[in-house]
Protein backbone atom coordinates (compact mmCIF):
# COMPACT_ATOMS: atom_id res chain seq x y z
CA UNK A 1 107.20 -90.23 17.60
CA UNK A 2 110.07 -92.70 18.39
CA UNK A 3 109.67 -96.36 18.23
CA UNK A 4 109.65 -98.70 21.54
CA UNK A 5 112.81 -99.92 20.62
CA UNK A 6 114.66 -96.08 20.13
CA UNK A 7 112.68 -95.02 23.35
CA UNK A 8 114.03 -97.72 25.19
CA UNK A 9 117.40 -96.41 23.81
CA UNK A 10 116.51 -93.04 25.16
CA UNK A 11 115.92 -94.32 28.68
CA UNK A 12 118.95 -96.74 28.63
CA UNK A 13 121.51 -93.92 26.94
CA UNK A 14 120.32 -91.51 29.95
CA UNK A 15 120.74 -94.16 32.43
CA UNK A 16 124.17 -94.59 31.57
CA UNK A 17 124.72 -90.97 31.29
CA UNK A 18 123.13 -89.98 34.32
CA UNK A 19 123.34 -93.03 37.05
CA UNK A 20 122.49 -91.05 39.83
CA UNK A 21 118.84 -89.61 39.22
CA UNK A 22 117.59 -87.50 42.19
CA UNK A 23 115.67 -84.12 42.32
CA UNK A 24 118.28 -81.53 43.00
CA UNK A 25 116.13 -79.64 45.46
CA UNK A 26 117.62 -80.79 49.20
CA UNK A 27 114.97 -82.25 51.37
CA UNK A 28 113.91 -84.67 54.64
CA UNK A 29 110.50 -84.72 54.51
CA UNK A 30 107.51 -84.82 52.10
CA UNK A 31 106.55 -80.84 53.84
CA UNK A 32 109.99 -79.34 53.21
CA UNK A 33 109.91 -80.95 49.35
CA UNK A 34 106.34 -79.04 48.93
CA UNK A 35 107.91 -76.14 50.14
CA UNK A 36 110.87 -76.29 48.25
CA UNK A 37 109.27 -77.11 45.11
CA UNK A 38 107.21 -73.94 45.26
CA UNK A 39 109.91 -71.70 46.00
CA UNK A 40 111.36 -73.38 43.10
CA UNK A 41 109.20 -71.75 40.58
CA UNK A 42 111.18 -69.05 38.09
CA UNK A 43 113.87 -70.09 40.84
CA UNK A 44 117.28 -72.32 40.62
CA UNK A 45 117.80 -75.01 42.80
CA UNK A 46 120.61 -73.93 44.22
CA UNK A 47 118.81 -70.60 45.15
CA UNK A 48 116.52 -72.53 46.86
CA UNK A 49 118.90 -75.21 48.55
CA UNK A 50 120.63 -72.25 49.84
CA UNK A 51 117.06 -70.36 51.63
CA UNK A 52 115.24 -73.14 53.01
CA UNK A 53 117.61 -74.11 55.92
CA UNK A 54 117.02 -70.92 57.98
CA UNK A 55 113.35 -70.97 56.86
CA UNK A 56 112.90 -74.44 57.87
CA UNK A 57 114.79 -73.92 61.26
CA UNK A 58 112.15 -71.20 62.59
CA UNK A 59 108.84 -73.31 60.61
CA UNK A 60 110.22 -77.06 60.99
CA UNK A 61 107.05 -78.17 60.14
CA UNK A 62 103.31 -78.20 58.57
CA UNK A 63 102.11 -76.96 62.04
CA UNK A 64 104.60 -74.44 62.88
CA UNK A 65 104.13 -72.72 59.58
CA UNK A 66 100.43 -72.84 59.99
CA UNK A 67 100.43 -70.66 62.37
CA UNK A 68 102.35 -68.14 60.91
CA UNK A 69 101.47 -65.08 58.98
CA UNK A 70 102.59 -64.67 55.13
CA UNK A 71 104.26 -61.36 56.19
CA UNK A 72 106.19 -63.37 58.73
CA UNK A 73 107.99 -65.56 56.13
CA UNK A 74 108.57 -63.58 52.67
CA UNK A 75 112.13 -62.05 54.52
CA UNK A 76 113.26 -65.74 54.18
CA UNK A 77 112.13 -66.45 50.75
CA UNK A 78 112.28 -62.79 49.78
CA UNK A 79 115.54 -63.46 47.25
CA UNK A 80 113.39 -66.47 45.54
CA UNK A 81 111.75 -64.09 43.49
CA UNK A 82 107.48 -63.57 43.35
CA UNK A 83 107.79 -64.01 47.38
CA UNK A 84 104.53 -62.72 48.44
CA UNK A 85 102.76 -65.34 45.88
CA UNK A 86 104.62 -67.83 47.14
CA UNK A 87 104.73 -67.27 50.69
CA UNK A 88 100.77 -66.73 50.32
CA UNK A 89 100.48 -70.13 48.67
CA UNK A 90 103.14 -71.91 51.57
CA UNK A 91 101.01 -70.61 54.88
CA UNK A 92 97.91 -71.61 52.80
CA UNK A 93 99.17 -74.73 52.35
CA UNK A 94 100.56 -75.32 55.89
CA UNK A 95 97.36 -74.42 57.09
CA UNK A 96 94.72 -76.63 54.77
CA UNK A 97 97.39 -79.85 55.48
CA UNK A 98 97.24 -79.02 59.58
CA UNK A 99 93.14 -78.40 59.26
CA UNK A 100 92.32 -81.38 56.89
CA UNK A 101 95.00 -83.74 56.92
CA UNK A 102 96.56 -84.14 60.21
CA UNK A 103 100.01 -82.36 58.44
CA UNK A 104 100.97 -85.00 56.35
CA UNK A 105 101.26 -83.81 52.69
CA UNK A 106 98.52 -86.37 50.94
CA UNK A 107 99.46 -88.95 48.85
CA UNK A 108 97.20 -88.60 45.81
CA UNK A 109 96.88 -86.51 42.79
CA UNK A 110 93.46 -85.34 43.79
CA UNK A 111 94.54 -84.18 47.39
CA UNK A 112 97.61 -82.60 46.22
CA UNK A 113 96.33 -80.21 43.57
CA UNK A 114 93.45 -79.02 46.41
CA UNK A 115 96.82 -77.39 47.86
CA UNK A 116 97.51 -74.00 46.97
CA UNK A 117 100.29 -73.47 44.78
CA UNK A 118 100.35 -76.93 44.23
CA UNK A 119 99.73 -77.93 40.01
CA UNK A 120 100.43 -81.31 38.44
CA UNK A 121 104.31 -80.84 38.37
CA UNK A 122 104.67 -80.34 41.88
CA UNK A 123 102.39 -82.93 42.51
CA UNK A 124 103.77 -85.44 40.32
CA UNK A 125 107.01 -84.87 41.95
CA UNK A 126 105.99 -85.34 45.32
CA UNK A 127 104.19 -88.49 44.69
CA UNK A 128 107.41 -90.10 42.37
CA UNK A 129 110.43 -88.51 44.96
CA UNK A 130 108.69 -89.39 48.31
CA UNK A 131 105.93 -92.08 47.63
CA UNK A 132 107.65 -93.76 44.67
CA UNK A 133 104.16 -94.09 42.80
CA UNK A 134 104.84 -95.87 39.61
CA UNK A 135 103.88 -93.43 36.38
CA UNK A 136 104.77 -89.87 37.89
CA UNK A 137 105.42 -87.74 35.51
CA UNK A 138 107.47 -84.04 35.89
CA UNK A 139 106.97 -81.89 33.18
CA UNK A 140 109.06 -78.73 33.46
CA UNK A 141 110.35 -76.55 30.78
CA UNK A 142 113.51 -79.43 30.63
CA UNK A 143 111.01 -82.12 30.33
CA UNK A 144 109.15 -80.54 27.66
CA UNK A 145 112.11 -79.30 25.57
CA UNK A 146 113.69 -82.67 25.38
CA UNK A 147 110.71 -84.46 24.79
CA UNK A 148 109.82 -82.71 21.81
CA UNK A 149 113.21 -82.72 20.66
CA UNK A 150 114.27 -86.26 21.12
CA UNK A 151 110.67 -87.11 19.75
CA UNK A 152 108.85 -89.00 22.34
CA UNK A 153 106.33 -86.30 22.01
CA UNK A 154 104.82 -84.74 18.76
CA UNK A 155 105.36 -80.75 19.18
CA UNK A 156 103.30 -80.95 22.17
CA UNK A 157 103.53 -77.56 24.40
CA UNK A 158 100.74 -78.48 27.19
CA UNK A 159 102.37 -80.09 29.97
CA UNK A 160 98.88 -82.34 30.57
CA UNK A 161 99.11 -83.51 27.14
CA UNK A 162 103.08 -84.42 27.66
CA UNK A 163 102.54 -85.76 30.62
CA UNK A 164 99.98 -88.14 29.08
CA UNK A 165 102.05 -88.85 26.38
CA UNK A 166 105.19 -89.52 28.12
CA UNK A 167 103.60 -91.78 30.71
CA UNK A 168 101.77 -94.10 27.61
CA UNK A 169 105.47 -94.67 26.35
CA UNK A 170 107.70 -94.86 29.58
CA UNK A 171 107.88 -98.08 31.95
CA UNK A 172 105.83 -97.00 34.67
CA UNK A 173 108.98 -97.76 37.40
CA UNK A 174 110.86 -95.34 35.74
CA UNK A 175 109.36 -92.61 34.90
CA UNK A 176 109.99 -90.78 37.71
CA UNK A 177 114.05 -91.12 37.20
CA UNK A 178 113.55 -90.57 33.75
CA UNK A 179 112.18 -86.92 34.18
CA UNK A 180 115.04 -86.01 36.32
CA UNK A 181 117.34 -87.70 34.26
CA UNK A 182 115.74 -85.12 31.46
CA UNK A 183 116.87 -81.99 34.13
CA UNK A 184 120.40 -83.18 34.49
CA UNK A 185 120.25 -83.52 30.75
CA UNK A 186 118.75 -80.24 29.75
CA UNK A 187 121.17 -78.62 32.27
CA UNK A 188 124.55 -80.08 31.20
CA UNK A 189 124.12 -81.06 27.04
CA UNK A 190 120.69 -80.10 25.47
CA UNK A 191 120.24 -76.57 26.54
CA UNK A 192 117.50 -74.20 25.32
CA UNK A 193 119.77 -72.36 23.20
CA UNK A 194 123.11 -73.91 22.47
CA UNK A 195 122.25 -77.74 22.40
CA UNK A 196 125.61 -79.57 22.39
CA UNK A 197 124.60 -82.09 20.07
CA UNK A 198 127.19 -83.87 19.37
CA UNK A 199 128.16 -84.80 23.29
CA UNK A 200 124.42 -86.34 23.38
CA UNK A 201 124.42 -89.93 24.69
CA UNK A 202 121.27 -90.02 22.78
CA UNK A 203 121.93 -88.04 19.35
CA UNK A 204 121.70 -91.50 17.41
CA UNK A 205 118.04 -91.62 18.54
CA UNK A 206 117.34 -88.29 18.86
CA UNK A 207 114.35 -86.89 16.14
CA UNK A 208 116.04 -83.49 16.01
CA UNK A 209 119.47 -84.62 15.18
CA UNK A 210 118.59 -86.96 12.84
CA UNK A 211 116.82 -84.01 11.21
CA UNK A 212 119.99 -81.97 11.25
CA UNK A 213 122.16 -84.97 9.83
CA UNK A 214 120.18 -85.19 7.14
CA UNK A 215 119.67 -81.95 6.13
CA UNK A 216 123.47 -81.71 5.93
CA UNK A 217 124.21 -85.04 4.40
């Protein structure tokens, strides 16, 4: 694990790095964010960005897409990959959020993972991007790369445990930025396999360069 003082130099070196932290999935609404986010899964961004406008057009909201059949939507979602999960999981969730509350995605943990296809990540994402809750944490395969690397976790794989983990040591106010911070990170510098260490704005803190240094120093 990292000390306050180098994870505070984590969060600050990102910061700096990355000044402008916003989910890269294009949305208006709470709805089209829970939509998007599920598409998102074994998806890009971009992908996605690029399929919801049409979908959203004919289904603008909770209600509209209620009322629709899964058939009726997988030709719009069809090049997102697993689209008959997904749009099984979307009409199921259109319809519970019209039936039970008044569709308006909820605003609590507990609510949110009742939805179908909806899991902590998607849930924590919702509740830190569109109801600024202090404390969210996103773990996604960025978040739980860089964690581990950089040391703020100790070789943790479970995304509840990282989540835990991560929210003990980050300032509750910016967690939320910090986990997309970790995307944009992950994306551009520390990659899964080619980790361009020596362009990190963090190596000086980071667990796993240090390792390297040493090992050839």
């Amino acid at each position: 694990m990292r000390t306050p003082e180098q994870v505070q130099a984590i969060i600050e070196g990102l910061e700096r790095e990355y000044p402008l932290a916003e989910c890269t999935l294009n949305y208006d609404e709470a709805w089209q964010l829970l939509v998007s986010v599920r598409l998102a899964a074994q998806c890009t961004d971009e992908r996605v960005n690029q399929v919801v406008p049409a979908l959203f057009e004919r289904y603008p909201n909770a209600e509209a897409m209620a009322k629709a059949a899964p058939e009726d939507i997988e030709p719009y979602i069809h090049s997102c990959g697993f689209f008959r999960g997904k749009a099984r999981d979307i009409v199921g969730a259109a319809r519970m959020l019209t039936d039970e509350f008044d569709g308006r995605v909820p605003d609590n943990m507990d609510d949110l993972l009742r939805l179908p296809g909806v899991g902590r990540k998607s849930a924590n994402l919702i509740l830190g991007d569109v109801y600024g809750i202090p404390g969210s944490v996103v773990v996604d395969t960025h978040c739980i790369r860089l964690s581990n690397r950089m040391g703020l976790v100790d070789d943790m794989k479970d995304p509840p445990k990282i989540e835990t983990a991560l929210r003990a040591v980050l300032p509750p106010e910016k967690s939320n930025d910090f986990c997309h911070r970790l995307v944009l990170h992950g994306r551009a510098v520390c990659t899964a396999r080619a980790p361009k260490c020596e362009a990190c704005c963090v190596k000086d803190v980071c667990r796993q360069y240090e390792k390297e240094h040493k090992e050839f120093t």
